[in-house]
PDB file of N, CA and C in Angstrom:
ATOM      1  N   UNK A   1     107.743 144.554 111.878  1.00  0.00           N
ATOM      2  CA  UNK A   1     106.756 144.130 110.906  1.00  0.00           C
ATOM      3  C   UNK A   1     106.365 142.668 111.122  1.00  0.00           C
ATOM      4  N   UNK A   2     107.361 141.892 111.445  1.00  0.00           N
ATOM      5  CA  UNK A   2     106.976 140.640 111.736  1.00  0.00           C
ATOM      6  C   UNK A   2     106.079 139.978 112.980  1.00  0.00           C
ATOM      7  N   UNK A   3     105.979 140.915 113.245  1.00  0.00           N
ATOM      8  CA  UNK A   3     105.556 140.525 114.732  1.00  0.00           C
ATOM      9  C   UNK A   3     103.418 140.989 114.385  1.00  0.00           C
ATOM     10  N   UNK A   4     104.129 142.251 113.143  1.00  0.00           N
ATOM     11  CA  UNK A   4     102.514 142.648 113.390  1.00  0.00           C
ATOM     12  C   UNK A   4     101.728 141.309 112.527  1.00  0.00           C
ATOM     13  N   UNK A   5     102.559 140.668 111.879  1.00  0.00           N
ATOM     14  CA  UNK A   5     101.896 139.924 110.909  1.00  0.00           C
ATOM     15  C   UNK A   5     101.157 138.453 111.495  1.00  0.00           C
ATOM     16  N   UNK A   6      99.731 138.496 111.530  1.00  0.00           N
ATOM     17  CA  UNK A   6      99.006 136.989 112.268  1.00  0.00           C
ATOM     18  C   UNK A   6      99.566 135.969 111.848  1.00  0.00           C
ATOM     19  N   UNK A   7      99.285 135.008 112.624  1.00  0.00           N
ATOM     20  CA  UNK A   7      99.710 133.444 112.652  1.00  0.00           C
ATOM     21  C   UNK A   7      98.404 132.970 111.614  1.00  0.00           C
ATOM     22  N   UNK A   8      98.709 132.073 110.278  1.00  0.00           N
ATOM     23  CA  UNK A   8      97.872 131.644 109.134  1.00  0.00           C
ATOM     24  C   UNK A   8      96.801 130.784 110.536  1.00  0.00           C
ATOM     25  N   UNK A   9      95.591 130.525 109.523  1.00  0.00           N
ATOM     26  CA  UNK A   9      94.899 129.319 110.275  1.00  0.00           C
ATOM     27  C   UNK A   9      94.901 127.999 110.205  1.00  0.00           C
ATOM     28  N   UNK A  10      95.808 128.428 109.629  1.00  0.00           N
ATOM     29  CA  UNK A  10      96.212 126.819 109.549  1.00  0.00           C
ATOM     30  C   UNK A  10      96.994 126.163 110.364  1.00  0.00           C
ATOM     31  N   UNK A  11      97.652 127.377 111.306  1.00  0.00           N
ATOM     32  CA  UNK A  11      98.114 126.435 112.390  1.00  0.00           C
ATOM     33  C   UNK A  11      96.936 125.863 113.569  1.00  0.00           C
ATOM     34  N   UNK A  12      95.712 126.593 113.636  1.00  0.00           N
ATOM     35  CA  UNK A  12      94.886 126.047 114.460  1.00  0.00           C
ATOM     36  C   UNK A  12      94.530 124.095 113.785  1.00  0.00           C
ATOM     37  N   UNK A  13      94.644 123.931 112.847  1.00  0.00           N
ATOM     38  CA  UNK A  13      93.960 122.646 112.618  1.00  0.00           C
ATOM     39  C   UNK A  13      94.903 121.755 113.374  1.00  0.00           C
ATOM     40  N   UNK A  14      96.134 121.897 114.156  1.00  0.00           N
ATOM     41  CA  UNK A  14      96.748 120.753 114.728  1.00  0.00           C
ATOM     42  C   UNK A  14      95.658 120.701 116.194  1.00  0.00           C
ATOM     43  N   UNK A  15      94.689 121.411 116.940  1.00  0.00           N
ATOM     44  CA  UNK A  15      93.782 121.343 117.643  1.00  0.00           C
ATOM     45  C   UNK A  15      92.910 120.177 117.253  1.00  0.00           C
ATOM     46  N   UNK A  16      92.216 120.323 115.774  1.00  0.00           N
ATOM     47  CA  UNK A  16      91.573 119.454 115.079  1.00  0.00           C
ATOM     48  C   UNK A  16      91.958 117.685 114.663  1.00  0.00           C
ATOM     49  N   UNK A  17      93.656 118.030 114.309  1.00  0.00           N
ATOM     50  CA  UNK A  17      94.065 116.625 114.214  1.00  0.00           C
ATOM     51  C   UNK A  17      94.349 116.164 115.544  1.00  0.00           C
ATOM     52  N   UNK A  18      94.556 116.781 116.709  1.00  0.00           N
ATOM     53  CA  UNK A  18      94.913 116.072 118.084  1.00  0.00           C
ATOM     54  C   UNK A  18      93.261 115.485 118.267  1.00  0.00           C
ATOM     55  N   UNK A  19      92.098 116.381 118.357  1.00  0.00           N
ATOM     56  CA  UNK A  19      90.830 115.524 118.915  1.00  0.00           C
ATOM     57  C   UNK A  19      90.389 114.917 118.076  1.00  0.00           C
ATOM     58  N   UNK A  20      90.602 114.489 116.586  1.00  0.00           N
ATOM     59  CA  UNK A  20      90.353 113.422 115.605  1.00  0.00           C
ATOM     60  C   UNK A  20      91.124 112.323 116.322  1.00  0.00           C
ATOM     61  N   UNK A  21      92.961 112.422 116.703  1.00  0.00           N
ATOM     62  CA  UNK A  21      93.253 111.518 116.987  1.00  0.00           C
ATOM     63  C   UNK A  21      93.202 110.548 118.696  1.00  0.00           C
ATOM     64  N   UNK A  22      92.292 111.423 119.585  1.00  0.00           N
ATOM     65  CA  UNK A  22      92.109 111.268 120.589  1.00  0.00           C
ATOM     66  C   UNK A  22      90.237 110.291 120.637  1.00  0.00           C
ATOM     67  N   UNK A  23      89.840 111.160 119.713  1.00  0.00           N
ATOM     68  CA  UNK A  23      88.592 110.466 119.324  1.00  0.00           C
ATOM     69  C   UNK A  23      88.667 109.166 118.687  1.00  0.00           C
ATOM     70  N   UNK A  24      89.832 108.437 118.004  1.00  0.00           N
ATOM     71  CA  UNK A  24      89.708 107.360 117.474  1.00  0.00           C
ATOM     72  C   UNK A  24      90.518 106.604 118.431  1.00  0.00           C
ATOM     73  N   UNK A  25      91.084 106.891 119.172  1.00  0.00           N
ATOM     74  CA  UNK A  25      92.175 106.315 120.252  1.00  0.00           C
ATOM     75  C   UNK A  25      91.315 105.992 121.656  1.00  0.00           C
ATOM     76  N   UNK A  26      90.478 106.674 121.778  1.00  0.00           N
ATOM     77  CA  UNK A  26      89.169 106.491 122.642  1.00  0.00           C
ATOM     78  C   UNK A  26      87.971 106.155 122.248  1.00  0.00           C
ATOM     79  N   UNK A  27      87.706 105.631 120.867  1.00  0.00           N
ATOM     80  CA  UNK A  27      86.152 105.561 120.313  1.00  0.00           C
ATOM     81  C   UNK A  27      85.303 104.855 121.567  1.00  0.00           C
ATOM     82  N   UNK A  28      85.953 103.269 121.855  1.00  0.00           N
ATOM     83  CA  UNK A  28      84.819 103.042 122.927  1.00  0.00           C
ATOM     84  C   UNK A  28      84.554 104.066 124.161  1.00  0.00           C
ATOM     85  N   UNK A  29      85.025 104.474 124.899  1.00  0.00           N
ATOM     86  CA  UNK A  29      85.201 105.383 125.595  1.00  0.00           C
ATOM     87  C   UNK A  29      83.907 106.638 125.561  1.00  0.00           C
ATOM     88  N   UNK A  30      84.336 107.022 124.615  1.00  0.00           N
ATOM     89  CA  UNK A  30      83.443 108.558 123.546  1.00  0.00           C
ATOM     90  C   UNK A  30      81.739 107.660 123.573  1.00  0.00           C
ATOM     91  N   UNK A  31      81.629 106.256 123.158  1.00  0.00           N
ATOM     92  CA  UNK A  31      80.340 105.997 122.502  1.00  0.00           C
ATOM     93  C   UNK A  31      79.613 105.098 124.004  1.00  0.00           C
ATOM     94  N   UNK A  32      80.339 104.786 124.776  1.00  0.00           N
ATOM     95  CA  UNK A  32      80.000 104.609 126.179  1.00  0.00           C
ATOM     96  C   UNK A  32      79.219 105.542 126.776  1.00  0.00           C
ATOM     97  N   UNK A  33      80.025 106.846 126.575  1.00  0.00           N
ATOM     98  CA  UNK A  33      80.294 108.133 127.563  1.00  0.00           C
ATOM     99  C   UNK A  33      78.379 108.567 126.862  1.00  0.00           C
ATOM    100  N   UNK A  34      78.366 108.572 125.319  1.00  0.00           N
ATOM    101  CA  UNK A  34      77.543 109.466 124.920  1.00  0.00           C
ATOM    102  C   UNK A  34      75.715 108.268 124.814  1.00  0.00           C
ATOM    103  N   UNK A  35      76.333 107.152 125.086  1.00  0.00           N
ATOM    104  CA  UNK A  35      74.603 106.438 125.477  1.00  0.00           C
ATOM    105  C   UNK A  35      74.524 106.586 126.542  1.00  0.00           C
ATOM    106  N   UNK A  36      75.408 106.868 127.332  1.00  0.00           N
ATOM    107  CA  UNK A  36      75.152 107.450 128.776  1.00  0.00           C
ATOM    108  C   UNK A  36      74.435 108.956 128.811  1.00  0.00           C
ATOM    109  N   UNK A  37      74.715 109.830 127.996  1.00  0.00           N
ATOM    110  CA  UNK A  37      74.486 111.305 127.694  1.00  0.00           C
ATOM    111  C   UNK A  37      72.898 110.883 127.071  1.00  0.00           C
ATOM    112  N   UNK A  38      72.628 110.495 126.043  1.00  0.00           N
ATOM    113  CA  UNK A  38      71.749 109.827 125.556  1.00  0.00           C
ATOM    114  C   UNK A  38      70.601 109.123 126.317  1.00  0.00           C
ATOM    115  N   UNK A  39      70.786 108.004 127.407  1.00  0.00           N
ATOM    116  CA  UNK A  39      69.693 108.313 128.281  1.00  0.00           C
ATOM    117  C   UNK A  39      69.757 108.637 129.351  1.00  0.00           C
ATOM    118  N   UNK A  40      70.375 109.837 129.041  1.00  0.00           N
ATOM    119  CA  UNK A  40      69.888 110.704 130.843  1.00  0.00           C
ATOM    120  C   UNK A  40      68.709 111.459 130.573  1.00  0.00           C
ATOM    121  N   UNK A  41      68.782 112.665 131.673  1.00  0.00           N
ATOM    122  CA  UNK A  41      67.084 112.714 132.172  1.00  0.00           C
ATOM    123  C   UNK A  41      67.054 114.023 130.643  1.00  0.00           C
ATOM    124  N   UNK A  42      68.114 114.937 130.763  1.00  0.00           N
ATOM    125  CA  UNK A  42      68.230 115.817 130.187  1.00  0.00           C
ATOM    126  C   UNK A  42      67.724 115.634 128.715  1.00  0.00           C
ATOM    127  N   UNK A  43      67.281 116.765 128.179  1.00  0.00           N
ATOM    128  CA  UNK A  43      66.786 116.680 126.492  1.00  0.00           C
ATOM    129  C   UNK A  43      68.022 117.059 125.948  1.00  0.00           C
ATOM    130  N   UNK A  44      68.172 117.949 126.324  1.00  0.00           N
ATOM    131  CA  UNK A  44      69.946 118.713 125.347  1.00  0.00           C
ATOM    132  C   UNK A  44      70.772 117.791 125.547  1.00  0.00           C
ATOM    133  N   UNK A  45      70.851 116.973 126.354  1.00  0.00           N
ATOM    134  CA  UNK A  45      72.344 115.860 126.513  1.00  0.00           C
ATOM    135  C   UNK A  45      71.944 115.146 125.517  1.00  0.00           C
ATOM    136  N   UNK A  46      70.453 114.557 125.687  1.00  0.00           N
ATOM    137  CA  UNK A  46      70.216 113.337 124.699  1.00  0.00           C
ATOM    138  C   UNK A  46      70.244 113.725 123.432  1.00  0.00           C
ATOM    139  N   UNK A  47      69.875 114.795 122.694  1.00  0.00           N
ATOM    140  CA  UNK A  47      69.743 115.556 121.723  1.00  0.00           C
ATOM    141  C   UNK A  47      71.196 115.706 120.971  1.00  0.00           C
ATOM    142  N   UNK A  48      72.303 115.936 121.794  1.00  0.00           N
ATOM    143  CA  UNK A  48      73.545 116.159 121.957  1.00  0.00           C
ATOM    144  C   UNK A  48      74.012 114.597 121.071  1.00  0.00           C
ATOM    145  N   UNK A  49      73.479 113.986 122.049  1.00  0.00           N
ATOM    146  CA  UNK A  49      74.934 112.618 122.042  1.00  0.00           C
ATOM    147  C   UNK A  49      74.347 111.914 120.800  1.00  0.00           C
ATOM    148  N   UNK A  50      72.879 111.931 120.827  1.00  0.00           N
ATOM    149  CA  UNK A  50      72.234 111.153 119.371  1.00  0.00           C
ATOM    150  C   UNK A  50      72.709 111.652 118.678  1.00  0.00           C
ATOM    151  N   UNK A  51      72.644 112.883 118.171  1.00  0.00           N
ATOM    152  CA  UNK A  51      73.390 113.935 116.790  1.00  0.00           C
ATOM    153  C   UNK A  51      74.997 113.234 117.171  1.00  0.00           C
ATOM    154  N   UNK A  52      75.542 113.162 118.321  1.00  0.00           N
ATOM    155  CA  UNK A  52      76.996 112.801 117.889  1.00  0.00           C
ATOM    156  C   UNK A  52      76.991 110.842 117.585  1.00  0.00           C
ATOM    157  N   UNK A  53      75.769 110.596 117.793  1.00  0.00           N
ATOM    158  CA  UNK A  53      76.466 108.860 117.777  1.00  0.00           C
ATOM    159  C   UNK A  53      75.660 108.865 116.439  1.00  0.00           C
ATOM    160  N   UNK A  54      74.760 109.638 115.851  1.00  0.00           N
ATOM    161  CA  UNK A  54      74.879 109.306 114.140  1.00  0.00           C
ATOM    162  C   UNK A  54      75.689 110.104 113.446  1.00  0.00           C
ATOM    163  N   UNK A  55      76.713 110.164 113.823  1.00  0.00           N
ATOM    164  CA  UNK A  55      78.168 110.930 113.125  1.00  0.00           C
ATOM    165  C   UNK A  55      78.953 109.585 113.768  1.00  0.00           C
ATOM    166  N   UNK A  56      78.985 108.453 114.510  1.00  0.00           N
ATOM    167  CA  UNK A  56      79.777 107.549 114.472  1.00  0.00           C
ATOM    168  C   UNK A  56      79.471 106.173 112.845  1.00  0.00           C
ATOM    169  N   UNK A  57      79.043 106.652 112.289  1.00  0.00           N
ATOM    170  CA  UNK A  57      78.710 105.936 111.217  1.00  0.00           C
ATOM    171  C   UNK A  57      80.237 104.907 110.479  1.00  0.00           C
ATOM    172  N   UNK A  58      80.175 103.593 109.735  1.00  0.00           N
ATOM    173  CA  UNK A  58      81.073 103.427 109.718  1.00  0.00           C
ATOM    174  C   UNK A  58      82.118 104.413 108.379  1.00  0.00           C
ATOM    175  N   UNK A  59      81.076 104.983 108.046  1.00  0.00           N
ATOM    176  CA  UNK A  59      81.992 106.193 106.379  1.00  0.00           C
ATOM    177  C   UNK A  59      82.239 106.779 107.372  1.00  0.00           C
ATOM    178  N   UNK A  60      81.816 107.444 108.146  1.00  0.00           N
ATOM    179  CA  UNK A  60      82.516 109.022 108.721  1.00  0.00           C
ATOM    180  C   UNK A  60      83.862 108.443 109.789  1.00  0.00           C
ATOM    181  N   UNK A  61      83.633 107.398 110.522  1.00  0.00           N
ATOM    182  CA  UNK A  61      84.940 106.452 110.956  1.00  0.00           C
ATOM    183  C   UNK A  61      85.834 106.480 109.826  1.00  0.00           C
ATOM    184  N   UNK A  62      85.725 105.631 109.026  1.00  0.00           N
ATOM    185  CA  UNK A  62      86.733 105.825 107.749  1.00  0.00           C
ATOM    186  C   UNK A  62      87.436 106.597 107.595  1.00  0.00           C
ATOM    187  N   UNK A  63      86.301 107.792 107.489  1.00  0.00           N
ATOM    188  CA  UNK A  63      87.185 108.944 106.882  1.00  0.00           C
ATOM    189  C   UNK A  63      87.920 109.807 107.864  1.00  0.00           C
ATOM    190  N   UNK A  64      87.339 109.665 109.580  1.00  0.00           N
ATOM    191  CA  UNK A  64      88.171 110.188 110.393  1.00  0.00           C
ATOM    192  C   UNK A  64      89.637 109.396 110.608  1.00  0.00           C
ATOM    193  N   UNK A  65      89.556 107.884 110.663  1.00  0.00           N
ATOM    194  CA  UNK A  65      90.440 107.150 110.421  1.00  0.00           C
ATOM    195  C   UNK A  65      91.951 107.765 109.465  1.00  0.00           C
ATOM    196  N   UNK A  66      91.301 107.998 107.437  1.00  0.00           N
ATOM    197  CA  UNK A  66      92.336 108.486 106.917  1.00  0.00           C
ATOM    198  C   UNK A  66      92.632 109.841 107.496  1.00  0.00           C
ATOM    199  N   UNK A  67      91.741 110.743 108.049  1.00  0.00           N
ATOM    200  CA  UNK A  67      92.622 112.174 108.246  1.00  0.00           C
ATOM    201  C   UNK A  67      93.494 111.867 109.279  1.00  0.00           C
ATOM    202  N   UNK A  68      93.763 111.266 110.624  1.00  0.00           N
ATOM    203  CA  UNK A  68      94.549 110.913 111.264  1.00  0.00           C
ATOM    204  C   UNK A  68      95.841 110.131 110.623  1.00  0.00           C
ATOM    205  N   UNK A  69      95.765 109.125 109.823  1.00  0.00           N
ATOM    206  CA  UNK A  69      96.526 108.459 109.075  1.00  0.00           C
ATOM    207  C   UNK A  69      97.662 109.493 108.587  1.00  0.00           C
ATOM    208  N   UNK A  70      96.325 110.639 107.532  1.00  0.00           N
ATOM    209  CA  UNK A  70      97.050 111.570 106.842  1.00  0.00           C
ATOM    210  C   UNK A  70      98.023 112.388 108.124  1.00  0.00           C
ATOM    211  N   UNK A  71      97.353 113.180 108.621  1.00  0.00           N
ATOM    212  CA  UNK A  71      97.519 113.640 109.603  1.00  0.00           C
ATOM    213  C   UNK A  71      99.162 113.233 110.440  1.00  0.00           C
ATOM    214  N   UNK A  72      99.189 112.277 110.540  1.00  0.00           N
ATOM    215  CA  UNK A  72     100.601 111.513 110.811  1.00  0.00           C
ATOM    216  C   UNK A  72     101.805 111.478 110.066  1.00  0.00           C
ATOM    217  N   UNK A  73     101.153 111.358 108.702  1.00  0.00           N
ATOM    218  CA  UNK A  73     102.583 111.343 107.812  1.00  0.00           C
ATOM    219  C   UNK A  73     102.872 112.558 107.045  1.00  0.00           C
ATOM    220  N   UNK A  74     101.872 113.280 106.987  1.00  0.00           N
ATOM    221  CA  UNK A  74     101.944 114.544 106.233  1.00  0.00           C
ATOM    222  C   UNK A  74     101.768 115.788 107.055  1.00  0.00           C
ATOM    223  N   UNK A  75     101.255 115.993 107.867  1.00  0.00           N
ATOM    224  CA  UNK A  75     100.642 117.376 108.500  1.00  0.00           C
ATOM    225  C   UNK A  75     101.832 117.732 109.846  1.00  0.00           C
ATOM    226  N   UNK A  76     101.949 116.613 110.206  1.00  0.00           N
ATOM    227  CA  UNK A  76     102.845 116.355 111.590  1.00  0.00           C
ATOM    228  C   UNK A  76     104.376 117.867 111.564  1.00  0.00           C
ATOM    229  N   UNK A  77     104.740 117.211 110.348  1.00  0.00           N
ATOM    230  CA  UNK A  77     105.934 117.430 110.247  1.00  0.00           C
ATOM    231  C   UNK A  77     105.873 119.063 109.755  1.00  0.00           C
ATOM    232  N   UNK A  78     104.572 119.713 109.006  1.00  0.00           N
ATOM    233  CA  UNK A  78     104.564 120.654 108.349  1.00  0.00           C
ATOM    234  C   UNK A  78     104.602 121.711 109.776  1.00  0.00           C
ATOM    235  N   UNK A  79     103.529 121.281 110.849  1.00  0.00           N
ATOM    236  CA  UNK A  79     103.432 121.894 111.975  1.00  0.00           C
ATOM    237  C   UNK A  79     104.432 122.079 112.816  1.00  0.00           C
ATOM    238  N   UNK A  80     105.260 121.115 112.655  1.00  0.00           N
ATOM    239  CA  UNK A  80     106.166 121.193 113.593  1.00  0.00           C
ATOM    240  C   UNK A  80     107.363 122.325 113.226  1.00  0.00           C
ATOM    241  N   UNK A  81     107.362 122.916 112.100  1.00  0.00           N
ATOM    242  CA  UNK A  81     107.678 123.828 111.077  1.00  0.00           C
ATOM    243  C   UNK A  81     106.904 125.093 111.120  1.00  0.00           C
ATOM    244  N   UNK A  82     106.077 124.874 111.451  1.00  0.00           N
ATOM    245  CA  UNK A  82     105.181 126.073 111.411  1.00  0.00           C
ATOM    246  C   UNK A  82     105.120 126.597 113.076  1.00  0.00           C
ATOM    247  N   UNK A  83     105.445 125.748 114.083  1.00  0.00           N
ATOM    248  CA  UNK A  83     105.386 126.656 115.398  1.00  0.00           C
ATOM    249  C   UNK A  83     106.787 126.093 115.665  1.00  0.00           C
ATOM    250  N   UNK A  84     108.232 126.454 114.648  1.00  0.00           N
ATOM    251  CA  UNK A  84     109.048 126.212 115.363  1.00  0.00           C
ATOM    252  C   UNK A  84     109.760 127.756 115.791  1.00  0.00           C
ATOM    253  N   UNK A  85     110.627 127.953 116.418  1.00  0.00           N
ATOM    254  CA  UNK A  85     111.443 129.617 116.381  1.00  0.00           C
ATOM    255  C   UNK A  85     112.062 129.920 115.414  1.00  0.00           C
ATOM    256  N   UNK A  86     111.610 130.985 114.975  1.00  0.00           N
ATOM    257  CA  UNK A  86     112.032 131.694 113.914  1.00  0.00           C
ATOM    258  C   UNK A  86     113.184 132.392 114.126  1.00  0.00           C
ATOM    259  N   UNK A  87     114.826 132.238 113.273  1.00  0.00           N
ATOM    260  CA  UNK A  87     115.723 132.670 113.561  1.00  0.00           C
ATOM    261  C   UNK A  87     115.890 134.168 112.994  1.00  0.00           C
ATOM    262  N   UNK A  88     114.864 134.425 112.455  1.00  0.00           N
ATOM    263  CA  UNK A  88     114.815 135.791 112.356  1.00  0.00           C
ATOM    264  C   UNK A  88     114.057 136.611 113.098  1.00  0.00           C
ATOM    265  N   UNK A  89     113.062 136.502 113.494  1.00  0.00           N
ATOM    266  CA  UNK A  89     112.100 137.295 114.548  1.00  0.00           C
ATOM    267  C   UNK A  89     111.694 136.889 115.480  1.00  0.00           C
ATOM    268  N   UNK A  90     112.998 135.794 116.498  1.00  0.00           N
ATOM    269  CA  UNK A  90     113.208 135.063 117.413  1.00  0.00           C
ATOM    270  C   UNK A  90     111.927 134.451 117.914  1.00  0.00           C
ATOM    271  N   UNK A  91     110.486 134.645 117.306  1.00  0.00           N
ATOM    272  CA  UNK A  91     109.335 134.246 117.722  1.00  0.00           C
ATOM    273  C   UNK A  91     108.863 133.118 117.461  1.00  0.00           C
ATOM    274  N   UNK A  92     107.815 132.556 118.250  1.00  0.00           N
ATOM    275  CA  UNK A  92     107.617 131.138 117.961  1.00  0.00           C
ATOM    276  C   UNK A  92     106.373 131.737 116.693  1.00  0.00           C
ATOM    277  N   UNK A  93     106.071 130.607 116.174  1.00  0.00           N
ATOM    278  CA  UNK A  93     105.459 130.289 115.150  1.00  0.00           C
ATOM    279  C   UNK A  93     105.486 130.673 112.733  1.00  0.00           C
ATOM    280  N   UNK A  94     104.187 130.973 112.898  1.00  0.00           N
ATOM    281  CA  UNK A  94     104.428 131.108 111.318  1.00  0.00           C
ATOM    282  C   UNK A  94     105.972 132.696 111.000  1.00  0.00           C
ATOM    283  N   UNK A  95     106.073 131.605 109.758  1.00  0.00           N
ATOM    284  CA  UNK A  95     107.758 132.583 109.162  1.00  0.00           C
ATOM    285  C   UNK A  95     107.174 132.633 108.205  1.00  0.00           C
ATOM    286  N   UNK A  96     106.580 134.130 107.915  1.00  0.00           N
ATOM    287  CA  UNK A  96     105.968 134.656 106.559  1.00  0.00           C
ATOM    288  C   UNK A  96     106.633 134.981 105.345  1.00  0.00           C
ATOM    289  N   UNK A  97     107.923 135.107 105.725  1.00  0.00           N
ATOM    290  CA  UNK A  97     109.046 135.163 104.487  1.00  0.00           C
ATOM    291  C   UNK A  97     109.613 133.470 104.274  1.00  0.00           C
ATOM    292  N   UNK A  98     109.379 132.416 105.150  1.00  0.00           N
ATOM    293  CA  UNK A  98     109.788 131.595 104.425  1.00  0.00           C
ATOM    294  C   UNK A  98     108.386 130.502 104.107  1.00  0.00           C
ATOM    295  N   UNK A  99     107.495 131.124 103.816  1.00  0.00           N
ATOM    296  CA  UNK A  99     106.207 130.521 103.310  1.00  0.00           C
ATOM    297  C   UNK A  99     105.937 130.406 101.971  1.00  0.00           C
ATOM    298  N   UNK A 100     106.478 131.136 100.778  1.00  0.00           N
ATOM    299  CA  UNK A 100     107.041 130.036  99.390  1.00  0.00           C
ATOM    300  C   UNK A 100     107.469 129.389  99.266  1.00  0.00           C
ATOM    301  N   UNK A 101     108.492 129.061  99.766  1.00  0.00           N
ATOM    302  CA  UNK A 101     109.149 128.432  99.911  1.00  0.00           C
ATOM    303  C   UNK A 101     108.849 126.721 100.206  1.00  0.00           C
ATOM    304  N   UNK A 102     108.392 127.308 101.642  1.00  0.00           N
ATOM    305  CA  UNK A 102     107.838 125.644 102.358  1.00  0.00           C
ATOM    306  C   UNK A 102     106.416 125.125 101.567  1.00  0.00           C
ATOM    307  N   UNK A 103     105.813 125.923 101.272  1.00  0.00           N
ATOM    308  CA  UNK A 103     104.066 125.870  99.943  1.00  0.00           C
ATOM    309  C   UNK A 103     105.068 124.720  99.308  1.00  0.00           C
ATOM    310  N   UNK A 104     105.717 125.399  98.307  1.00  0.00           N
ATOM    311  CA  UNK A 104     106.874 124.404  97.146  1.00  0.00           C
ATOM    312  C   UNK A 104     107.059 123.282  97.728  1.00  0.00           C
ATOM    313  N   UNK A 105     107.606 122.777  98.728  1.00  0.00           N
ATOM    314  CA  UNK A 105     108.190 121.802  99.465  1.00  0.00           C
ATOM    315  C   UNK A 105     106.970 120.815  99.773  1.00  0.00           C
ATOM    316  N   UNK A 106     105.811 121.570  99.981  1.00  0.00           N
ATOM    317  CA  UNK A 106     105.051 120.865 100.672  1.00  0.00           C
ATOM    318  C   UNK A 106     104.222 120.012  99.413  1.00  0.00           C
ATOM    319  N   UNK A 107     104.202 120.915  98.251  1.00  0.00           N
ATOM    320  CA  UNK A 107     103.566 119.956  97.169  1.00  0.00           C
ATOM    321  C   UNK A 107     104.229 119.259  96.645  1.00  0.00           C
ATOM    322  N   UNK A 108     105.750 120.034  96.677  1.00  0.00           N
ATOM    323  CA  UNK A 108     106.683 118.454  95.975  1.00  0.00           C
ATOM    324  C   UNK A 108     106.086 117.334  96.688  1.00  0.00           C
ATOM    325  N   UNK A 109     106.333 117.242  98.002  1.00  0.00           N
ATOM    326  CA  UNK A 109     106.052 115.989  99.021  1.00  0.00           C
ATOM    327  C   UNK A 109     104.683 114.851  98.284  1.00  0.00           C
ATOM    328  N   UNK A 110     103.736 115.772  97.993  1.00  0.00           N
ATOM    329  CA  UNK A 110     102.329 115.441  97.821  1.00  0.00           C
ATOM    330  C   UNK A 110     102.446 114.704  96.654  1.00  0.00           C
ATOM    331  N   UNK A 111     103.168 115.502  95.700  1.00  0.00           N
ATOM    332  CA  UNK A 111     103.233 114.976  94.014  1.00  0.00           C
ATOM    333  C   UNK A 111     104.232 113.519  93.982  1.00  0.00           C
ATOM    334  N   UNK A 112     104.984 113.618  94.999  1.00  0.00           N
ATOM    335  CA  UNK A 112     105.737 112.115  94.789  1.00  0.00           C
ATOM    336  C   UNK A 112     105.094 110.804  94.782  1.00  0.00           C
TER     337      UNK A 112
END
């Protein structure tokens, strides 16, 4: 039974917090790369990189800023929990019987 049961989606967002935190760890890099994309010959590149360099705004920085922040002190540790081996269905990832459990744990954390 355990095996038939999917992995939540919530383990995909550690994909999301790695290129948030690769994107702020490289910003010059990324905004180099994309005025380069920006004036090349291509329409879709330029089209591309403008739509991404008015998403470099300094609010949306900010706020990519705190989800990484968050991301570090809170999410890190939940994941690392969530794809560890399960000593019951020797498999890597989500443990669907101990997911009340860790929910509880995880809002105590929040509420402190």
């Amino acid at each position: 039974l355990l095996r038939r049961i999917r992995k939540p989606i919530l383990t995909r967002w550690g994909y999301v917090s790695n290129a948030a935190d690769h994107i702020m760890k490289h910003l010059k890099e990324w905004k180099l790369w994309l005025i380069r994309c920006y004036h090349s010959s291509s329409k879709k590149d330029g089209l591309l990189a403008r739509n991404a360099l008015a998403l470099m705004s300094d609010k949306v920085l900010c706020d990519l800023q705190f989800f990484c922040v968050f991301n570090e002190c809170f999410w890190r540790v939940e994941f690392a929990w969530l794809e560890r081996i399960d000593g019951l269905s020797r498999a890597s990832g989500h443990s669907s019987h101990e997911m009340p459990l860790q929910v509880f744990y995880m809002r105590r954390k929040l509420m402190m």
